[in-house]
PDB file of N, CA and C in Angstrom:
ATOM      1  N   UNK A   1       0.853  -1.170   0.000  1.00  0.00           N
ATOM      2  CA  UNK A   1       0.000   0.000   0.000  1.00  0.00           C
ATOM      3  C   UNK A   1       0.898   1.232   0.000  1.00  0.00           C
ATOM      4  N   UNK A   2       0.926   1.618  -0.686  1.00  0.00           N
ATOM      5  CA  UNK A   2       1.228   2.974  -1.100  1.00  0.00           C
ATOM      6  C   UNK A   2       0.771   4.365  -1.804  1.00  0.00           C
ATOM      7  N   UNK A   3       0.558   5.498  -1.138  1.00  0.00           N
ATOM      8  CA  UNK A   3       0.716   6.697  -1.525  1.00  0.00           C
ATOM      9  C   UNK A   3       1.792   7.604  -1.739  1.00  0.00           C
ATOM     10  N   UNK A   4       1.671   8.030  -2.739  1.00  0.00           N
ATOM     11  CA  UNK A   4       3.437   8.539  -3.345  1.00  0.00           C
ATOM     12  C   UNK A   4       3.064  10.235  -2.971  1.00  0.00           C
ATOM     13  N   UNK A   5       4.573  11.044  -2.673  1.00  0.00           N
ATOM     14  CA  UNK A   5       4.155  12.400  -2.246  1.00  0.00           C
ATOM     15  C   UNK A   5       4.432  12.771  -3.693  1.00  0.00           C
ATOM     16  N   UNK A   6       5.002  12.074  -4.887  1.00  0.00           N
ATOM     17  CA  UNK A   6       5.533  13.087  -5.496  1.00  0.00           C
ATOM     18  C   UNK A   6       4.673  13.338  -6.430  1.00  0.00           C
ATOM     19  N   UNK A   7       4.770  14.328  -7.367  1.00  0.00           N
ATOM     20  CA  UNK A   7       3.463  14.948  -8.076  1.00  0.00           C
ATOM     21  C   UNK A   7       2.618  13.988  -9.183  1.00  0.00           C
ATOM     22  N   UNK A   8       1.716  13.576  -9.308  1.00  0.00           N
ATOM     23  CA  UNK A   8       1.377  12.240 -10.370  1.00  0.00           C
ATOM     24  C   UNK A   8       1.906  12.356 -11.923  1.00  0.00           C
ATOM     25  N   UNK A   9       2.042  13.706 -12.266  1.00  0.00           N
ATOM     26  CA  UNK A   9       2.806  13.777 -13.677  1.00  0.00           C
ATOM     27  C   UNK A   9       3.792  13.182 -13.743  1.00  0.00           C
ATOM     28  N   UNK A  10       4.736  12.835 -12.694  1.00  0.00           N
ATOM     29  CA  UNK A  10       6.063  11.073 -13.269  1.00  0.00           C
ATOM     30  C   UNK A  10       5.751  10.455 -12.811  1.00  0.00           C
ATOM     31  N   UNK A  11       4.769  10.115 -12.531  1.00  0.00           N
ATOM     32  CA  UNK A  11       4.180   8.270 -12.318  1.00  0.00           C
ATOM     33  C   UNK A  11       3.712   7.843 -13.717  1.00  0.00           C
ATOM     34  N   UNK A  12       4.360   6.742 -13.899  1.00  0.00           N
ATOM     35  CA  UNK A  12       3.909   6.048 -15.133  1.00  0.00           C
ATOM     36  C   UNK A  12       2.869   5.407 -15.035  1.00  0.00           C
ATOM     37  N   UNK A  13       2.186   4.793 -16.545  1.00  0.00           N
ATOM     38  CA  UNK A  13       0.803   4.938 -15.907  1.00  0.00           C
ATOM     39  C   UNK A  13       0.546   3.392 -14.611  1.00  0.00           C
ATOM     40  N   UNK A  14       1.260   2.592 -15.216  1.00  0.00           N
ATOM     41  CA  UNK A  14       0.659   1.571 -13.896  1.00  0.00           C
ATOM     42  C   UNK A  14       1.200   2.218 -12.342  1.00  0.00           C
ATOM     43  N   UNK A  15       1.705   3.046 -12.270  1.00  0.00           N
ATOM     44  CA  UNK A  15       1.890   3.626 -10.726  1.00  0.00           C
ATOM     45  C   UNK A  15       1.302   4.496 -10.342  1.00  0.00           C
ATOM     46  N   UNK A  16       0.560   5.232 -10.986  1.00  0.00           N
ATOM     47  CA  UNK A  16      -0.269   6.122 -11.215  1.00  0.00           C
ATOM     48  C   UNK A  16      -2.325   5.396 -11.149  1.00  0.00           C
ATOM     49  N   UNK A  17      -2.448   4.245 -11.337  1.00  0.00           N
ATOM     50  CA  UNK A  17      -3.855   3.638 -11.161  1.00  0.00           C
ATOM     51  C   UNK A  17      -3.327   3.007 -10.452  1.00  0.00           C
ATOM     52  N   UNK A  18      -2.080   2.291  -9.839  1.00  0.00           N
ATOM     53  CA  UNK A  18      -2.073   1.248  -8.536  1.00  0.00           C
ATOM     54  C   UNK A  18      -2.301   2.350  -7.491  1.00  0.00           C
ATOM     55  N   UNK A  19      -2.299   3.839  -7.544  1.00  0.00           N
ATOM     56  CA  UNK A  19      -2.033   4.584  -6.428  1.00  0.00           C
ATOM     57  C   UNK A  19      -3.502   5.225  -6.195  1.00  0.00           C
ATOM     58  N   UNK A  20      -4.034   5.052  -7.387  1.00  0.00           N
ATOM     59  CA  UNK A  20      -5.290   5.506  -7.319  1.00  0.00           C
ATOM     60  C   UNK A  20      -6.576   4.397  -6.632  1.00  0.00           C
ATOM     61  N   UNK A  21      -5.735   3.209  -6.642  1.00  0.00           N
ATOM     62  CA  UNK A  21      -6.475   2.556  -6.328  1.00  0.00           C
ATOM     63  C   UNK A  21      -6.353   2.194  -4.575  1.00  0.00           C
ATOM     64  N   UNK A  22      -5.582   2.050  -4.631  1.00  0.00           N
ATOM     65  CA  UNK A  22      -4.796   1.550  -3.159  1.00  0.00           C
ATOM     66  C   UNK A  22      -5.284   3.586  -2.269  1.00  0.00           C
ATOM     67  N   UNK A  23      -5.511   4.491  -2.794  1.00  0.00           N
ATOM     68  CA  UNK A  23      -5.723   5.836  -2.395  1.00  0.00           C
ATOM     69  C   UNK A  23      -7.398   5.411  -2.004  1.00  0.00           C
ATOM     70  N   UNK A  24      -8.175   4.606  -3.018  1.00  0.00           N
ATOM     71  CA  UNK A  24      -9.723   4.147  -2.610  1.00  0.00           C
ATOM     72  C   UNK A  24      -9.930   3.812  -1.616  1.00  0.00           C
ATOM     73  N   UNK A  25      -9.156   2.320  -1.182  1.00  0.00           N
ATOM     74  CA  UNK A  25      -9.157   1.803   0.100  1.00  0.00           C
ATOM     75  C   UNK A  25      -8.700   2.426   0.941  1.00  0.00           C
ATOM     76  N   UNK A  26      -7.272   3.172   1.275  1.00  0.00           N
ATOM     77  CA  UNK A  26      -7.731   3.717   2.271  1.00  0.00           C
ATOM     78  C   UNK A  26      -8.693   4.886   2.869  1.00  0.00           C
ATOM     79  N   UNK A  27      -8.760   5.783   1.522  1.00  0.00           N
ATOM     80  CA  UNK A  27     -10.124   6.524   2.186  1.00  0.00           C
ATOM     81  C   UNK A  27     -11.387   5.910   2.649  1.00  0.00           C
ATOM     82  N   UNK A  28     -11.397   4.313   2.432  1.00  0.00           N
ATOM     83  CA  UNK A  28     -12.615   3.639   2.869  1.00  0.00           C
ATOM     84  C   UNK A  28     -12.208   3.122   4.161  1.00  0.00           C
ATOM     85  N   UNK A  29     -11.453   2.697   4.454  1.00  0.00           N
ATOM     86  CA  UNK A  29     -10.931   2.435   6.185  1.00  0.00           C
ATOM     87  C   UNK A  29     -10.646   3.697   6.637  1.00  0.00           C
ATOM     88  N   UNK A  30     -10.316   4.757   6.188  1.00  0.00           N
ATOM     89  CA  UNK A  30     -10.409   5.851   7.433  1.00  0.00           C
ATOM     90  C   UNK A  30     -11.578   6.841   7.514  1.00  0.00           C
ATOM     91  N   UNK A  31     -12.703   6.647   6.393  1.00  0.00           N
ATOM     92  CA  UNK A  31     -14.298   7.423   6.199  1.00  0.00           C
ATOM     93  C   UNK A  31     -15.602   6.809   6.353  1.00  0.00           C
ATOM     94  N   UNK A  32     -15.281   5.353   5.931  1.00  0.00           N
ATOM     95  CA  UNK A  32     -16.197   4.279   6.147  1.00  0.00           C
ATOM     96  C   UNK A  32     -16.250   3.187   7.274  1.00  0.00           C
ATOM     97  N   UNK A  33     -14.678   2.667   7.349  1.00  0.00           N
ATOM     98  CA  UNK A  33     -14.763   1.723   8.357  1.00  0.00           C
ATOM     99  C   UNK A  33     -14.199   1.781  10.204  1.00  0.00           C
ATOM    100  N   UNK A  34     -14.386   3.172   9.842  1.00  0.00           N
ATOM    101  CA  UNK A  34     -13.670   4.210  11.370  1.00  0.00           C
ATOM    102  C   UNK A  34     -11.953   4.142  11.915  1.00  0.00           C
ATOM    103  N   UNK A  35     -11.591   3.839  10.574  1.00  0.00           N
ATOM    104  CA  UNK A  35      -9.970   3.377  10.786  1.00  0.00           C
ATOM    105  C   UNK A  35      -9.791   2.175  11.302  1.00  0.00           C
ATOM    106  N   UNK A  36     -10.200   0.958  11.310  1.00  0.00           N
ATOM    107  CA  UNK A  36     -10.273  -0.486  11.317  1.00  0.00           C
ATOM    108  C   UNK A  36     -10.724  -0.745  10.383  1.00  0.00           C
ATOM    109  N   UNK A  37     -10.011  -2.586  10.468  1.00  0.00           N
ATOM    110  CA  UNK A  37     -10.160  -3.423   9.713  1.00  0.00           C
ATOM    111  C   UNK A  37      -8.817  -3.555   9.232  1.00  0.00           C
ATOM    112  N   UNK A  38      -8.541  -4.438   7.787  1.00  0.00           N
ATOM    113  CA  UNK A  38      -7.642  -4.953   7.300  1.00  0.00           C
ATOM    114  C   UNK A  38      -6.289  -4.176   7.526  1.00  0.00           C
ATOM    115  N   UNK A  39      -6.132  -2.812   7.136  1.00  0.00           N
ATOM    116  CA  UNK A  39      -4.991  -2.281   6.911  1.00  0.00           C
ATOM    117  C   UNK A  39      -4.946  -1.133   7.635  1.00  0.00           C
ATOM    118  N   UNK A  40      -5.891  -1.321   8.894  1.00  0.00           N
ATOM    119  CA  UNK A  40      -5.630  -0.055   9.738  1.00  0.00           C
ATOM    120  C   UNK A  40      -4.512   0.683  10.487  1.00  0.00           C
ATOM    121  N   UNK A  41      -3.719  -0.566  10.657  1.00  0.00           N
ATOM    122  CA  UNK A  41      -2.582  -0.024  11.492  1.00  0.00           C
ATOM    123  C   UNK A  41      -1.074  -0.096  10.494  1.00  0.00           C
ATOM    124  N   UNK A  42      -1.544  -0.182   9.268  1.00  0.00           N
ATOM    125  CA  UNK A  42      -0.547  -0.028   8.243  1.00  0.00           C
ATOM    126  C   UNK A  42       0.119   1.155   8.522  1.00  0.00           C
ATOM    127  N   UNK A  43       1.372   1.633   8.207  1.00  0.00           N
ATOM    128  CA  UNK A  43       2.193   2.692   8.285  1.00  0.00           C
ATOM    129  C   UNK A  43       1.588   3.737   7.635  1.00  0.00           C
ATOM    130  N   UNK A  44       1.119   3.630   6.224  1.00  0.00           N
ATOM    131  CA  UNK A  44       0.738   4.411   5.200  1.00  0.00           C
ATOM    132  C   UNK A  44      -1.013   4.762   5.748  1.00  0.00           C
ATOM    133  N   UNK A  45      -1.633   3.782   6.144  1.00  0.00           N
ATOM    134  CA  UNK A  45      -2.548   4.434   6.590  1.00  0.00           C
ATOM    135  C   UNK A  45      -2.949   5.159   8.115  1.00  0.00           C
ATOM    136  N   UNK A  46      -2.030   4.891   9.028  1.00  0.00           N
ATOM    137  CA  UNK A  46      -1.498   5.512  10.167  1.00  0.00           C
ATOM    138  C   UNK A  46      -1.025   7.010  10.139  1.00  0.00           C
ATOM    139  N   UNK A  47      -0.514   7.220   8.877  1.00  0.00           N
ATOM    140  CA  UNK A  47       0.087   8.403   8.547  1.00  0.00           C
ATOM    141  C   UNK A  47      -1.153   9.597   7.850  1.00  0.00           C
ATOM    142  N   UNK A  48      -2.648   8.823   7.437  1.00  0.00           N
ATOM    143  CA  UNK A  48      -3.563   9.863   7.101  1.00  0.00           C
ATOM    144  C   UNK A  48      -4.540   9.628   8.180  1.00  0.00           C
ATOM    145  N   UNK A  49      -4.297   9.627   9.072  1.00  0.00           N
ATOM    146  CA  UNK A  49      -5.428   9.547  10.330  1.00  0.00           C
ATOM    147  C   UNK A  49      -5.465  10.449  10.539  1.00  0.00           C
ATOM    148  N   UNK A  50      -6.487  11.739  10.951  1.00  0.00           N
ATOM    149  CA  UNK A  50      -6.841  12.760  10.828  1.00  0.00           C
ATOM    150  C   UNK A  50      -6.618  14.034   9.398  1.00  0.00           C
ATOM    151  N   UNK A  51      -6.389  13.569   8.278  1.00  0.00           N
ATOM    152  CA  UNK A  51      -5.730  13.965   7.025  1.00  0.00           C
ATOM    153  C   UNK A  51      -6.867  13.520   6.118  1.00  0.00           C
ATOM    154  N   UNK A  52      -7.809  13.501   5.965  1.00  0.00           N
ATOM    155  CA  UNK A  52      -8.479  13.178   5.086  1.00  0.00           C
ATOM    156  C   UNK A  52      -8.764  14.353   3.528  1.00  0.00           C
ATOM    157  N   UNK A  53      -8.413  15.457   4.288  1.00  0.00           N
ATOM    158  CA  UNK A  53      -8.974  16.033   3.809  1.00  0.00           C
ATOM    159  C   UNK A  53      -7.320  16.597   2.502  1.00  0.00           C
ATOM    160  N   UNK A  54      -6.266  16.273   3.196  1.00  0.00           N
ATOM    161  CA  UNK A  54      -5.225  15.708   2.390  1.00  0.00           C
ATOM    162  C   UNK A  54      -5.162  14.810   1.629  1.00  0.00           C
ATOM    163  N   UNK A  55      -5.594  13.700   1.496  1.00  0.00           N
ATOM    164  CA  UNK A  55      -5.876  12.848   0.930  1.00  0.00           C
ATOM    165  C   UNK A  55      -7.193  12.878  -0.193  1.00  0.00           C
ATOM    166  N   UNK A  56      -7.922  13.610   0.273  1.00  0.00           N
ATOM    167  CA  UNK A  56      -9.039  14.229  -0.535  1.00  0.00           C
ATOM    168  C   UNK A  56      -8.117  15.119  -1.857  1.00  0.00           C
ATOM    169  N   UNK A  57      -7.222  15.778  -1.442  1.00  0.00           N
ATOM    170  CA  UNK A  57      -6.632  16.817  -2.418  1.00  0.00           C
ATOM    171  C   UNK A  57      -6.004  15.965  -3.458  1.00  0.00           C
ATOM    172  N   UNK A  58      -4.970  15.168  -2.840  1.00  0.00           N
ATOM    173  CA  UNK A  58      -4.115  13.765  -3.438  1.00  0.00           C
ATOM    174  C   UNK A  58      -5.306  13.203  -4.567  1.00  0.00           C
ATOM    175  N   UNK A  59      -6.071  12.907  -4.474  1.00  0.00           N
ATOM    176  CA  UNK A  59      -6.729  12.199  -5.265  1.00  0.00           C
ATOM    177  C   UNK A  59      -7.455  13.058  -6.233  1.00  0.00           C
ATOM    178  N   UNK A  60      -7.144  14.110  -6.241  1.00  0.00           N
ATOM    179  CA  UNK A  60      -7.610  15.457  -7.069  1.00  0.00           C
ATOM    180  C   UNK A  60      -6.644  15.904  -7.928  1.00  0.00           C
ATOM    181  N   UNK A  61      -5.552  15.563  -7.391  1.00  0.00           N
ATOM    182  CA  UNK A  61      -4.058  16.007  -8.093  1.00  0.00           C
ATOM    183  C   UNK A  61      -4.140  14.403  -9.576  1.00  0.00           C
ATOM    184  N   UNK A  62      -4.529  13.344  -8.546  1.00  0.00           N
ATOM    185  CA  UNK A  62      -4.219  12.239  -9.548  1.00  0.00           C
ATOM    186  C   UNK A  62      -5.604  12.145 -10.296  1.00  0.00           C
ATOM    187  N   UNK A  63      -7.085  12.669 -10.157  1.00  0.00           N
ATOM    188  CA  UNK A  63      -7.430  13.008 -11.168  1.00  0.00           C
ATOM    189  C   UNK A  63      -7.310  14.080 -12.370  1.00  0.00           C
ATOM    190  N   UNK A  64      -7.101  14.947 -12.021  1.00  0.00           N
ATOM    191  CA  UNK A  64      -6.170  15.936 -13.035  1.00  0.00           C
ATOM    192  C   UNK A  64      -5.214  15.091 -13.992  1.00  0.00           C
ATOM    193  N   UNK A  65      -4.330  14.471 -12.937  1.00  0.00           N
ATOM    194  CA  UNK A  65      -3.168  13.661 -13.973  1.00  0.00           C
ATOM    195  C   UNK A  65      -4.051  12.794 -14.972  1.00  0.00           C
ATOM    196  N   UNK A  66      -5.272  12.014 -14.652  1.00  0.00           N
ATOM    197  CA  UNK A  66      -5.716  10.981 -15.704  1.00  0.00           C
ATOM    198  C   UNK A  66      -6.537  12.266 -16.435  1.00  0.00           C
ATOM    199  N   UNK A  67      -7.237  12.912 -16.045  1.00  0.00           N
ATOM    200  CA  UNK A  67      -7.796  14.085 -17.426  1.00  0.00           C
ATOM    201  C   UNK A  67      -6.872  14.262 -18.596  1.00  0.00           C
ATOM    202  N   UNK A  68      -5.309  14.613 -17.816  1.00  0.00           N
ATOM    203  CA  UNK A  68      -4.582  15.100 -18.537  1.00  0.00           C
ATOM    204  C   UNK A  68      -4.239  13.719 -19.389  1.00  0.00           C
ATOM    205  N   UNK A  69      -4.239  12.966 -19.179  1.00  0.00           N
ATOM    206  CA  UNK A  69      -3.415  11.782 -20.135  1.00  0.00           C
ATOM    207  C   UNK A  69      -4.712  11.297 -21.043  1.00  0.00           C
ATOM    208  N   UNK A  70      -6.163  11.918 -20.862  1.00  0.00           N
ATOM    209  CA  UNK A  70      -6.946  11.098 -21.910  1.00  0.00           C
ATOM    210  C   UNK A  70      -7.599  10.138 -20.847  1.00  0.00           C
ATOM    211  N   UNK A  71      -7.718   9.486 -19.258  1.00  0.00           N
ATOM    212  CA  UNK A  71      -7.723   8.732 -19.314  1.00  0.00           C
ATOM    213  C   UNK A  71      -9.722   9.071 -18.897  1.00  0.00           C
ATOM    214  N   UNK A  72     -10.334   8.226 -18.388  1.00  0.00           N
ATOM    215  CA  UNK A  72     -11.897   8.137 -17.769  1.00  0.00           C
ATOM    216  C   UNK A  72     -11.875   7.962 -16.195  1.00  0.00           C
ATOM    217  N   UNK A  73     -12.473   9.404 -15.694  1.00  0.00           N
ATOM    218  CA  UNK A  73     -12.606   8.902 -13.979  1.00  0.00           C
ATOM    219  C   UNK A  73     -13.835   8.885 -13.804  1.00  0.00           C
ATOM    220  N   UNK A  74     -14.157   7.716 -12.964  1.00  0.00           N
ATOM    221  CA  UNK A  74     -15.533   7.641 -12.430  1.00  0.00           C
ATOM    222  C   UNK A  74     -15.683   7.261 -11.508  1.00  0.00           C
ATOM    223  N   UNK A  75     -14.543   7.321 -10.490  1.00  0.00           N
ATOM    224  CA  UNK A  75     -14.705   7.326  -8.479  1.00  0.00           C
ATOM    225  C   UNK A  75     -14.760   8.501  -7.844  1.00  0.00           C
ATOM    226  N   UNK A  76     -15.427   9.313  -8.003  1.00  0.00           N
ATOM    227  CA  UNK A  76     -15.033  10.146  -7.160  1.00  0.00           C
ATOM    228  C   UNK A  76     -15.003  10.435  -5.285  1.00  0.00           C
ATOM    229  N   UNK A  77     -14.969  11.021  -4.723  1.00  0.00           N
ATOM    230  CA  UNK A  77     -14.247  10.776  -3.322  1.00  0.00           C
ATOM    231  C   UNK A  77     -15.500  12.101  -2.635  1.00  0.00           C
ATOM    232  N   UNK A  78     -16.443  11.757  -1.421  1.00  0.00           N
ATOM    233  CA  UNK A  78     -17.333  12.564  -1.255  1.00  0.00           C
ATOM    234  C   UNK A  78     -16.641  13.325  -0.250  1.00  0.00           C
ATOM    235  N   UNK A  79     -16.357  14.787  -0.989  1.00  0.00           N
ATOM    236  CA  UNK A  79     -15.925  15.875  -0.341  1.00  0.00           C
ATOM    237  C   UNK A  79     -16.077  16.028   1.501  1.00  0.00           C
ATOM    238  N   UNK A  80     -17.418  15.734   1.454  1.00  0.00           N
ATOM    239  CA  UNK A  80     -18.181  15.979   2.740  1.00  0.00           C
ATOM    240  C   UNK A  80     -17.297  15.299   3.443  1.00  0.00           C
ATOM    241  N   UNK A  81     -16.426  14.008   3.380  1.00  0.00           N
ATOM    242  CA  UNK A  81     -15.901  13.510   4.643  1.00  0.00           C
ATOM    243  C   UNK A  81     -14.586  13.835   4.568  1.00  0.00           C
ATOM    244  N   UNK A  82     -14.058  14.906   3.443  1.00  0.00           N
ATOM    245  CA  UNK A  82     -12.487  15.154   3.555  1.00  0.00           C
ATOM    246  C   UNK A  82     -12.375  16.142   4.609  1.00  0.00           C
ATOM    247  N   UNK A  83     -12.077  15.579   6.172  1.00  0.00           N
ATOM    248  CA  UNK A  83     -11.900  16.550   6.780  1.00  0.00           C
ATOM    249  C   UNK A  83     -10.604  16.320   8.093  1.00  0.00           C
ATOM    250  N   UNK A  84      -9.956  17.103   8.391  1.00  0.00           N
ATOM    251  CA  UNK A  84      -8.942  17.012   9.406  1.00  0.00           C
ATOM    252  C   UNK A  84      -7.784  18.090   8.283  1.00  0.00           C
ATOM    253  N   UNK A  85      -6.671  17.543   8.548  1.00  0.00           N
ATOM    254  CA  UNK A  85      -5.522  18.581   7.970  1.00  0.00           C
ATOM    255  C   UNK A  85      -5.407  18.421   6.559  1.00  0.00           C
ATOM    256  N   UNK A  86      -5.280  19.386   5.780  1.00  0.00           N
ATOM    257  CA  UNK A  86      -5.061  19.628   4.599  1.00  0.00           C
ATOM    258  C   UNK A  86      -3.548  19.634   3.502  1.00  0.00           C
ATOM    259  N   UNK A  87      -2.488  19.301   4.775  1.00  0.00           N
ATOM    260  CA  UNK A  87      -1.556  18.770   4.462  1.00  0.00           C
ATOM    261  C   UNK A  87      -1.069  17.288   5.214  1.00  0.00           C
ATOM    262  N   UNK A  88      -0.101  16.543   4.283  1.00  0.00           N
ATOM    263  CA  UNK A  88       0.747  16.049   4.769  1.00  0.00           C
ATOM    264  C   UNK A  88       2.119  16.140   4.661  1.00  0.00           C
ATOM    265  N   UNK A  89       2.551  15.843   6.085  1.00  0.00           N
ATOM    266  CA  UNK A  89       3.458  16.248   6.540  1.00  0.00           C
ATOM    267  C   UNK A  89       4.858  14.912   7.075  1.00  0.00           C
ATOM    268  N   UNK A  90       4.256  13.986   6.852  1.00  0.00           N
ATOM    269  CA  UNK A  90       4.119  12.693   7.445  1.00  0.00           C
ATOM    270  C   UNK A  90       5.164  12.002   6.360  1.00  0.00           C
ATOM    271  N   UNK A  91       5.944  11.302   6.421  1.00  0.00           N
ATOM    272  CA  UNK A  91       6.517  10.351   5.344  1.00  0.00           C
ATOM    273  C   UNK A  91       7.330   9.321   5.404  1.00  0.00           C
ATOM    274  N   UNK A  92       7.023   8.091   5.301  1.00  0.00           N
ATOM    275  CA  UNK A  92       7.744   7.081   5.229  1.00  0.00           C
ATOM    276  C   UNK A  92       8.879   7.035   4.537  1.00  0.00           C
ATOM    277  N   UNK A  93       8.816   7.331   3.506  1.00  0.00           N
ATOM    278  CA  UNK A  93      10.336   7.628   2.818  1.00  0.00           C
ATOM    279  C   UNK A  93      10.093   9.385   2.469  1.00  0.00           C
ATOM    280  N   UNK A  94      11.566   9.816   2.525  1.00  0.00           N
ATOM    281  CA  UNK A  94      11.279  11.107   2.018  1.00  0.00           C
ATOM    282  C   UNK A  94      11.014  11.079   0.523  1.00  0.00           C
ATOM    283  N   UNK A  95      10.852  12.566   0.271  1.00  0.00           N
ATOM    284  CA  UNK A  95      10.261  12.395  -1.396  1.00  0.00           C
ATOM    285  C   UNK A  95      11.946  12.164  -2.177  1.00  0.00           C
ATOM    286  N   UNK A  96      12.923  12.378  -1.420  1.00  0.00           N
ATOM    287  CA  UNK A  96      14.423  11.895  -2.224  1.00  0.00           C
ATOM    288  C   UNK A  96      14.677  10.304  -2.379  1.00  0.00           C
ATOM    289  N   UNK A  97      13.874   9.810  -1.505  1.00  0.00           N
ATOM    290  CA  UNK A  97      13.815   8.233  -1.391  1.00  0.00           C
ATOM    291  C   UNK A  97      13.010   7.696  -2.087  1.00  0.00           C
ATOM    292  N   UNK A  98      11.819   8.472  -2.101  1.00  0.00           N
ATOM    293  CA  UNK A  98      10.780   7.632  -3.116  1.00  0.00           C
ATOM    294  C   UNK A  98      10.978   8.198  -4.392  1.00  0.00           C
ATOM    295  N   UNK A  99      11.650   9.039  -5.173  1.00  0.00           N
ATOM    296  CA  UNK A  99      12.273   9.655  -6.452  1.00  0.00           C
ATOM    297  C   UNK A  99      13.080   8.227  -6.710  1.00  0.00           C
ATOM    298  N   UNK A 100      14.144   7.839  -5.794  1.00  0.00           N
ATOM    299  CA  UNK A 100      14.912   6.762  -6.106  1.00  0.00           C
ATOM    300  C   UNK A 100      14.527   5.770  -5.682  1.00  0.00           C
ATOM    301  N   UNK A 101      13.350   4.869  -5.158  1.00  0.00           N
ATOM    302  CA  UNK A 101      12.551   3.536  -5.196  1.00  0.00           C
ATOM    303  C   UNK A 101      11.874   3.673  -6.773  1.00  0.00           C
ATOM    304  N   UNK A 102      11.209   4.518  -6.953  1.00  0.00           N
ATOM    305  CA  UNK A 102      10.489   4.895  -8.707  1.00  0.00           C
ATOM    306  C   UNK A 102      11.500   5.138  -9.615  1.00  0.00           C
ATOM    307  N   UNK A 103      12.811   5.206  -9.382  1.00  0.00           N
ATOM    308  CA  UNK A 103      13.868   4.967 -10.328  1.00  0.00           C
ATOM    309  C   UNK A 103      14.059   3.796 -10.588  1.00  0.00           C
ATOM    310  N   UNK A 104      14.006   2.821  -9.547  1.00  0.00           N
ATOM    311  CA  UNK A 104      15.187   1.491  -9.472  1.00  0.00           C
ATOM    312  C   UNK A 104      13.902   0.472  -9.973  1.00  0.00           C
ATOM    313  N   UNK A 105      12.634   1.015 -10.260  1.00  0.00           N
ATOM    314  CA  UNK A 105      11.268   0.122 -10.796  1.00  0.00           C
ATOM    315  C   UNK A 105      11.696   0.235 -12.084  1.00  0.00           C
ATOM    316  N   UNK A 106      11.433  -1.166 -13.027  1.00  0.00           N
ATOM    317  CA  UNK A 106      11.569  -1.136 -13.992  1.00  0.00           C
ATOM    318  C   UNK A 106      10.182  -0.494 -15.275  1.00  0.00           C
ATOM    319  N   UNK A 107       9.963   0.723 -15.206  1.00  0.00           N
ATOM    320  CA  UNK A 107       8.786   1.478 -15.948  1.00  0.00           C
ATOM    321  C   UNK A 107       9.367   2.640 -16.067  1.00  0.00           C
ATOM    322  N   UNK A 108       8.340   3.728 -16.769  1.00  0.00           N
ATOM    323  CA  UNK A 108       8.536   4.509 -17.333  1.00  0.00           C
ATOM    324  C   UNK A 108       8.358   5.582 -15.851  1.00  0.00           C
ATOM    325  N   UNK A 109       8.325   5.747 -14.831  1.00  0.00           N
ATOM    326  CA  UNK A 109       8.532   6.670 -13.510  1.00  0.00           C
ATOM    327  C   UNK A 109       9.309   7.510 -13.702  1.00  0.00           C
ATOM    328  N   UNK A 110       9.149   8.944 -13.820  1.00  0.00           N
ATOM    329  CA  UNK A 110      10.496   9.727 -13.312  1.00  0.00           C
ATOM    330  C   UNK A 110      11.650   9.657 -14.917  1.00  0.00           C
ATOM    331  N   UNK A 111      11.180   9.044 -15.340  1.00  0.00           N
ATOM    332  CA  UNK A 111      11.838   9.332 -17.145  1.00  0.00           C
ATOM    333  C   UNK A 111      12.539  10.598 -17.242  1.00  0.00           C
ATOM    334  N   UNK A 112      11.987  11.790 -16.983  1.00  0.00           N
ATOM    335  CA  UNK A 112      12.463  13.137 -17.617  1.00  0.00           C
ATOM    336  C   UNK A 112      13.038  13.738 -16.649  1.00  0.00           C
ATOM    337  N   UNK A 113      13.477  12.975 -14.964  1.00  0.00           N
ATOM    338  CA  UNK A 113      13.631  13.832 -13.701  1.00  0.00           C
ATOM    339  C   UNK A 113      14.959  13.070 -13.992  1.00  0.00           C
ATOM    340  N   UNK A 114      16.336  14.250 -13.521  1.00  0.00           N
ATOM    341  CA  UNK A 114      17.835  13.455 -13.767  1.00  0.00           C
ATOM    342  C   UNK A 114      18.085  13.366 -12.154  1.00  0.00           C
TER     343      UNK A 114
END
């Protein structure tokens, strides 16, 4: 499970819908299932507990990115429960670490970033 900080324009596209997807579930364990269940005490979802409303934005940034590429969105994320802090601040790897985990993947990630 992963959410990436860095901007969705160098995510290639399978890192870019695995993030969109894996971004579903957890807004459903921390809006729907009161932060329990399967992956509650995951790192990544530990880190948007009270952030929803960050995570609300995140998934706004990565719809933009699929507009921009042509692609079709039809999840959208009900505003009404994006609420707590509007940033994150929080990070399992820094964004210099996860630049170079999305390097060392064999895809198109980060192509045009030296």
């Amino acid at each position: 499970m992963r959410v990436w900080d860095i901007h969705p324009k160098h995510l290639c596209r399978k890192h870019l819908l695995s993030e969109h997807r894996e971004l579903h579930g957890l807004w459903n364990i921390l809006t729907k299932h009161g932060g329990k269940g399967g992956y509650s005490r995951h790192p990544e979802t530990l880190r948007w507990v009270s952030k929803q409303k960050a995570l609300y934005l995140r998934h706004q940034q990565l719809v933009k990115e699929f507009e921009r590429r042509g692609y079709n969105h039809k999840t959208p994320l009900d505003k009404k429960l994006a609420t707590g802090s509007g940033s994150q601040k929080i990070f399992i790897n820094t964004i210099k670490e996860q630049r170079i985990i999305l390097k060392q993947k064999p895809c198109d990630c980060l192509l045009h970033i030296k």
